[in-house]
C-alpha atoms as a PDB file:
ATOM      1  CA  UNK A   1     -14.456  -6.483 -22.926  1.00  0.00           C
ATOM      2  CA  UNK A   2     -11.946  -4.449 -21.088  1.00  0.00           C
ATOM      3  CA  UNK A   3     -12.356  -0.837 -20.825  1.00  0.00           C
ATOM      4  CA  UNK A   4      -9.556   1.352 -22.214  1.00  0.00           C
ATOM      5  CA  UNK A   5      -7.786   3.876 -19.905  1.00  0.00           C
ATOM      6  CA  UNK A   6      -5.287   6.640 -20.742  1.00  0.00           C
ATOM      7  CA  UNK A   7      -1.911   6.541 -19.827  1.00  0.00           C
ATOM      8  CA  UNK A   8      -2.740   9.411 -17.086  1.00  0.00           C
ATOM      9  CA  UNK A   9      -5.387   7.272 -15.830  1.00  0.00           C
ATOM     10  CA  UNK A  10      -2.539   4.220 -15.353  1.00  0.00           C
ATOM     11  CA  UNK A  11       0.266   6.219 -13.917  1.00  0.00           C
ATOM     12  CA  UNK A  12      -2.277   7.788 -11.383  1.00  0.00           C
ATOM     13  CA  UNK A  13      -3.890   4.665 -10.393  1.00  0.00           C
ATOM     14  CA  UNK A  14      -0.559   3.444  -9.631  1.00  0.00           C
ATOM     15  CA  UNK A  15       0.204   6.366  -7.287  1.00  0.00           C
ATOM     16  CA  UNK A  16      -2.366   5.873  -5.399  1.00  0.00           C
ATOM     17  CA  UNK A  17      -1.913   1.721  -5.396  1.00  0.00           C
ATOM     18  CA  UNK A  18       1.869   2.642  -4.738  1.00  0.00           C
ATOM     19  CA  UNK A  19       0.649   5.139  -1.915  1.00  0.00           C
ATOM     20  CA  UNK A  20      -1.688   2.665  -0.240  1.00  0.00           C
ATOM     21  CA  UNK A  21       1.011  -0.244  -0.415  1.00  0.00           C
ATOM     22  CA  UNK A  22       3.457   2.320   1.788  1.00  0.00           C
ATOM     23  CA  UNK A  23       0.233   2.807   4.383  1.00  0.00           C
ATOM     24  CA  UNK A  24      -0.369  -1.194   4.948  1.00  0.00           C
ATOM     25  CA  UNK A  25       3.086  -2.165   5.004  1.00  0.00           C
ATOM     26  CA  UNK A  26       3.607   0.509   7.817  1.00  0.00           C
ATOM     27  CA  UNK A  27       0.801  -1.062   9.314  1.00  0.00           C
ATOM     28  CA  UNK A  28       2.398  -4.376   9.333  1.00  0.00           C
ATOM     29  CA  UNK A  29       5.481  -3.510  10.641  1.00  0.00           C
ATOM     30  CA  UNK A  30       3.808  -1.924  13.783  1.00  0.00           C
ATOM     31  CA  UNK A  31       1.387  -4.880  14.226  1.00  0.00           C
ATOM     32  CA  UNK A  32       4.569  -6.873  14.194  1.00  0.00           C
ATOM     33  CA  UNK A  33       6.057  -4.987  16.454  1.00  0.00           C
ATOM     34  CA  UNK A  34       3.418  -4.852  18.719  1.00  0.00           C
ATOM     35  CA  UNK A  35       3.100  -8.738  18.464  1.00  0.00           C
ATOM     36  CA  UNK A  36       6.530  -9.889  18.510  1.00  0.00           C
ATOM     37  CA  UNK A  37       8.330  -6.868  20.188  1.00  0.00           C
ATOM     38  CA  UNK A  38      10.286  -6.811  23.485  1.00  0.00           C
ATOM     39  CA  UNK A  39       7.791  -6.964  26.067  1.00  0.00           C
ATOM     40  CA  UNK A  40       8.688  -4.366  29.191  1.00  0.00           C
END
């Protein structure tokens, strides 16, 4: 059965989910960069 969670609980959660999606897509992007980038 799923557990119930309060609305805090659910708009916190999603902070931090919405928090760690900014960190690994920043991550990406450098990767990328350091990948596919202009070599000097």
């Amino acid at each position: 059965m799923a557990e119930k969670i309060t609305l805090e609980e659910a708009l916190r959660e999603n902070k931090e989910l919405k928090a760690k999606i900014a960190e690994l897509t920043e991550m990406v992007n450098y990767l990328q960069k350091q990948l596919f980038g202009k070599k000097n």
